[in-house]
Protein backbone atom coordinates (compact mmCIF):
# COMPACT_ATOMS: atom_id res chain seq x y z
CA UNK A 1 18.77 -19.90 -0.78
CA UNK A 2 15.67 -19.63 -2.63
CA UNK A 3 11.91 -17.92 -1.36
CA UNK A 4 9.51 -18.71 -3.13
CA UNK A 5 6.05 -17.24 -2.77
CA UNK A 6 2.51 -18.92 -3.22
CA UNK A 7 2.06 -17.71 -6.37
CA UNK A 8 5.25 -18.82 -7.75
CA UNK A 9 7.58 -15.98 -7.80
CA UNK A 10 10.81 -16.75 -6.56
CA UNK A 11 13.48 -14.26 -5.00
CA UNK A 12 17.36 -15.70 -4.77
CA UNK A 13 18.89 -15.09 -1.92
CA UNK A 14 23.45 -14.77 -2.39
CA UNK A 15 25.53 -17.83 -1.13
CA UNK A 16 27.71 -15.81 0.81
CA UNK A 17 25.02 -14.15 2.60
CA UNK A 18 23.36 -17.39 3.22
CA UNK A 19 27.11 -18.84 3.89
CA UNK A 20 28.33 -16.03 6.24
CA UNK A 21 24.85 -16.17 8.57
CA UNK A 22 24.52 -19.99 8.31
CA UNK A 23 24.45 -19.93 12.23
CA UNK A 24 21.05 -18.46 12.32
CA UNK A 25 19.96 -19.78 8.89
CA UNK A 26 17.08 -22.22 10.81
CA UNK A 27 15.55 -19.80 12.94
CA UNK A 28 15.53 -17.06 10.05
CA UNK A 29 13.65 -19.08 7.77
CA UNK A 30 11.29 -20.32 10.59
CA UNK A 31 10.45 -16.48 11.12
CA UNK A 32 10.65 -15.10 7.60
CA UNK A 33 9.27 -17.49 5.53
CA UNK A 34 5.90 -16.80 6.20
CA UNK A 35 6.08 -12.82 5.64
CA UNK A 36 7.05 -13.51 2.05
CA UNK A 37 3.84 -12.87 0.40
CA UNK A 38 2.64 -10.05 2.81
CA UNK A 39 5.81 -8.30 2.38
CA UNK A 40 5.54 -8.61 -1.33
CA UNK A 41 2.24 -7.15 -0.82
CA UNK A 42 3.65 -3.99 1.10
CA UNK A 43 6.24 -3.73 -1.42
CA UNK A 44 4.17 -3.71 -4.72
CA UNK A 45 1.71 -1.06 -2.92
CA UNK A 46 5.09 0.81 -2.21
CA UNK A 47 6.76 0.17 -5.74
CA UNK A 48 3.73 0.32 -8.38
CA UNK A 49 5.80 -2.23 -10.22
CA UNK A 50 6.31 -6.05 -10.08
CA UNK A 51 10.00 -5.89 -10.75
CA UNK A 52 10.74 -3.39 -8.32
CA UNK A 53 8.79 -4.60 -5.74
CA UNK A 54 10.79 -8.06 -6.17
CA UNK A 55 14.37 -6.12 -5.78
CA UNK A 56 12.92 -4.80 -2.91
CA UNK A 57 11.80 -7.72 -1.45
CA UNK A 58 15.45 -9.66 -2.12
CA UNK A 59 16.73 -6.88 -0.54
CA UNK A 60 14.91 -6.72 2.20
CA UNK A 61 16.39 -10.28 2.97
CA UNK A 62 19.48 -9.29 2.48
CA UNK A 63 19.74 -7.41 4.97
CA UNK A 64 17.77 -9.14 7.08
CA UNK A 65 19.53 -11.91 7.08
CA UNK A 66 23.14 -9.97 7.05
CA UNK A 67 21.45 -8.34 10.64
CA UNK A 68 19.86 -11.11 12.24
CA UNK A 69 21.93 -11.27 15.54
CA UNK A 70 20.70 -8.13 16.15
CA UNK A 71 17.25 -8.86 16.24
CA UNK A 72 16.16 -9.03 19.95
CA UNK A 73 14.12 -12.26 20.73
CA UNK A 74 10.69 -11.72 21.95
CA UNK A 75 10.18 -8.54 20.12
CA UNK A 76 8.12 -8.35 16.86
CA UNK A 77 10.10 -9.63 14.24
CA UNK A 78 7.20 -9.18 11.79
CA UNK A 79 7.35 -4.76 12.30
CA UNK A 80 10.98 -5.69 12.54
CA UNK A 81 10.84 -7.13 8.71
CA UNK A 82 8.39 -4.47 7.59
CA UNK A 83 10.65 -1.79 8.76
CA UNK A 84 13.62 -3.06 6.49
CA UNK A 85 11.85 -2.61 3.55
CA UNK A 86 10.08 0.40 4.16
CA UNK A 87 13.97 1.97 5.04
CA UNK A 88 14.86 -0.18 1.78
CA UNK A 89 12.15 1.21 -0.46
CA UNK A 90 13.31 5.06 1.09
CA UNK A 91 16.75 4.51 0.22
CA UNK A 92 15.97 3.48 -3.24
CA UNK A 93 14.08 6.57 -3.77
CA UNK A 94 16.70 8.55 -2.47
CA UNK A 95 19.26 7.27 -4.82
CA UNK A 96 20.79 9.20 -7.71
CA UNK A 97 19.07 6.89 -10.20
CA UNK A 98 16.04 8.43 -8.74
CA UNK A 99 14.78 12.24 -9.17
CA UNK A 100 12.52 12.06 -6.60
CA UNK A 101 13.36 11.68 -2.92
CA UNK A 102 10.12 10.38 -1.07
CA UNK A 103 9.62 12.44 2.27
CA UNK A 104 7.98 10.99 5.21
CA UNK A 105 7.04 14.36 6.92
CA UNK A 106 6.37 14.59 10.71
CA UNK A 107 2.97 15.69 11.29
CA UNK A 108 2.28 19.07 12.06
CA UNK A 109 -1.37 20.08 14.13
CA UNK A 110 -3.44 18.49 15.75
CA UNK A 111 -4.19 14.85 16.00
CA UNK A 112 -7.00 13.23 14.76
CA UNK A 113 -8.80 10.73 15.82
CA UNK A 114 -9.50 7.52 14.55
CA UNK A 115 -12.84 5.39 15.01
CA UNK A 116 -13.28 1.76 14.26
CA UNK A 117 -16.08 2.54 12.03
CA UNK A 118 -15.93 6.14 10.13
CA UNK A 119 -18.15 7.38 7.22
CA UNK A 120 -14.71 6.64 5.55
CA UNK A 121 -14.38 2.71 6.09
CA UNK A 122 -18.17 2.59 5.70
CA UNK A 123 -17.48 4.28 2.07
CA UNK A 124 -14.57 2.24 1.17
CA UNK A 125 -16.31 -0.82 1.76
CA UNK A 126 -19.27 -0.22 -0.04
CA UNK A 127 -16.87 1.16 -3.33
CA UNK A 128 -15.71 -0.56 -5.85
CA UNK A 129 -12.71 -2.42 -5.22
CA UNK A 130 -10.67 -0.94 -8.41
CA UNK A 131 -11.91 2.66 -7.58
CA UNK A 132 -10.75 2.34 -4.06
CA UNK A 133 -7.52 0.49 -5.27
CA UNK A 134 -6.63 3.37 -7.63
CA UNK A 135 -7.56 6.11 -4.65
CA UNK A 136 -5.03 4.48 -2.12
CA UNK A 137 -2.11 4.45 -5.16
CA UNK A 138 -2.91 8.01 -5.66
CA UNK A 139 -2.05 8.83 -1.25
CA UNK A 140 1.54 10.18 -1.15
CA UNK A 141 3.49 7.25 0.21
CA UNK A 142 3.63 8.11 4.01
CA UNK A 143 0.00 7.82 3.96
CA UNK A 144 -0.54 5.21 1.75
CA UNK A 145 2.16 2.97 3.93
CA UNK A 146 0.65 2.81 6.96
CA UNK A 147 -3.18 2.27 5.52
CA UNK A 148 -2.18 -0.57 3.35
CA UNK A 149 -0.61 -1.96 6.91
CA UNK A 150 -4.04 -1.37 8.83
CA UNK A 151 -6.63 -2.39 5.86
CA UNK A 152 -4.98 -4.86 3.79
CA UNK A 153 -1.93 -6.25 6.46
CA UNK A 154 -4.88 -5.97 9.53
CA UNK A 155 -1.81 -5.06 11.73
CA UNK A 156 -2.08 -2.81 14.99
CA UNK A 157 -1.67 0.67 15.70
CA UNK A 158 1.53 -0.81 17.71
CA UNK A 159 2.65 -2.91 14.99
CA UNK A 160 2.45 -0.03 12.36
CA UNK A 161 3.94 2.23 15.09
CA UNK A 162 7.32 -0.13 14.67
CA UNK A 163 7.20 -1.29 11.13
CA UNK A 164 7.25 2.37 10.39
CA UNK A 165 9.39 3.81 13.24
CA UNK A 166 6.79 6.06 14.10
CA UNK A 167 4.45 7.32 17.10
CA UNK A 168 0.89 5.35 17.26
CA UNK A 169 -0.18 8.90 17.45
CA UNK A 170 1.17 9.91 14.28
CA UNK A 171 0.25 6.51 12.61
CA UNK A 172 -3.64 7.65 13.83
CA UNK A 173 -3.30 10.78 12.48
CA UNK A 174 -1.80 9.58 9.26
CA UNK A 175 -5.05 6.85 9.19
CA UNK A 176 -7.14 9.50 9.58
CA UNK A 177 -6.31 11.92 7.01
CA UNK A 178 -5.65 8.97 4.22
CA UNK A 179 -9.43 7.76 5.01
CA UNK A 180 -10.24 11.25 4.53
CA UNK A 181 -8.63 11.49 1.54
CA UNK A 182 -9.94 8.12 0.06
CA UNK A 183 -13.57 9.14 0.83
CA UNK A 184 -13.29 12.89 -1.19
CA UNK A 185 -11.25 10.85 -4.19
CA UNK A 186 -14.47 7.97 -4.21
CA UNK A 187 -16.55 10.83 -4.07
CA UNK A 188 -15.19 12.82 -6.54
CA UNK A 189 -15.53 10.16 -8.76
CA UNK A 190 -18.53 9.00 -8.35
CA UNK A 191 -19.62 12.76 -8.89
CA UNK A 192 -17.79 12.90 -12.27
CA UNK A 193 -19.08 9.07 -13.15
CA UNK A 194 -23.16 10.38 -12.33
CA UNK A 195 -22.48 13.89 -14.33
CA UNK A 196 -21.12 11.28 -17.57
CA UNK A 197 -24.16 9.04 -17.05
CA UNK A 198 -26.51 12.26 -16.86
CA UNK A 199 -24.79 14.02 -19.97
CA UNK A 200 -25.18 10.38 -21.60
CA UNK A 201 -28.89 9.96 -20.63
CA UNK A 202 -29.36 13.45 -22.05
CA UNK A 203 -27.43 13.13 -25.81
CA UNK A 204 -29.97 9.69 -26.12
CA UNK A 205 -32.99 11.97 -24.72
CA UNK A 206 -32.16 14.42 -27.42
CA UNK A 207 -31.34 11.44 -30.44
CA UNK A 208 -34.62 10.01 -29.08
CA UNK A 209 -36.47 13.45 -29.95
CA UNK A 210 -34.67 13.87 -33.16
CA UNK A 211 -36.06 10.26 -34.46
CA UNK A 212 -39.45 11.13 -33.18
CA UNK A 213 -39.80 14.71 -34.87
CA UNK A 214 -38.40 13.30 -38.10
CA UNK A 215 -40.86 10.63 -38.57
CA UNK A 216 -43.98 13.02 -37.50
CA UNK A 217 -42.10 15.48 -40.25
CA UNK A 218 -42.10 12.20 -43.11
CA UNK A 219 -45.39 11.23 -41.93
């Protein structure tokens, strides 16, 4: 069984997998198919790498696939998906090939809450896209998860809630404190990029001098 995204990647899925769950082979396809591209999506936020992020993603069929009976009809098989590869992408990290194990902390203190429109959306939308890309890659992964999910994925506090087996309160919380993170980064940098167009503006200012006094000196 091949998937093949809109952009032409394909992932291969094993004959015996596809062989051993032909039973529900129709209805999984039916379902999955269409979360191919936004669970590449998830996965190359998750991964920082286009290789990785397709392992992940043929993995995350896998074992979809292997554990489809126990999917319970009427429940939301899209969370359901993104919650295999987010426990996919977390046992990767915690591998031995790994050093780093990736820790998805509970929160500790008080909740924040989260507005439809913050100083922090307002920010992000008015940034430029690259900046703001580069600020959400530099979030530790258990907030970075669950904003990529909300911004880019547009799925619900609910949805998020499942995909990531955590409390819509904590997935709030989380929003708010990665907004609040991505508005210091974009602001941080567009601190650093008016001090370098200041110090610039100043080294011409004093070239511009240096020309002037040396042609009132040769004159």
């Amino acid at each position: 069984m091949k998937v093949t995204r809109s952009q032409g990647k394909t992932v291969t899925m094993s004959a015996a997998v596809v062989s051993n769950s032909g039973q529900w082979l129709g209805n999984f396809e039916e379902l999955a198919m269409p979360l191919f591209d936004p669970l590449y999506n998830f996965a190359r936020w998750l991964a920082h790498n286009q290789h990785d992020a397709e392992d992940l993603v043929q993995e995350t069929y896998r074992k979809a696939l292997r554990n489809f009976a126990s999917f319970r009809p009427g429940t939301n098989f899209r969370a359901w998906m993104f919650r295999i590869l987010k426990n996919t992408f977390l046992d990767s990290r915690s591998s031995p090939d790994h050093r780093l194990t990736v820790l998805w902390p509970e929160e500790g203190g008080p909740e924040l809450a989260v507005e439809n429109e913050t100083p922090e959306t307002i920010l992000i939308k008015q940034s430029d896209r690259q900046l703001v890309r580069s600020a959400i890659e530099d979030l530790p992964e258990y907030f970075r998860a669950p904003l990529v999910l909300c911004e880019v994925e547009e799925m619900s506090y609910q949805e998020i809630s499942a995909a990531l087996s955590i409390p819509i309160g904590t997935v709030m919380s989380r929003l708010a404190r990665a907004r609040k993170a991505i508005r210091a980064s974009l602001s941080s940098r567009a601190s650093e990029a008016r001090s370098s167009q200041e110090a610039t503006s100043r080294s011409a200012g004093r070239r511009g001098d240096d020309c002037g006094w040396q042609s009132s000196a040769t004159g």
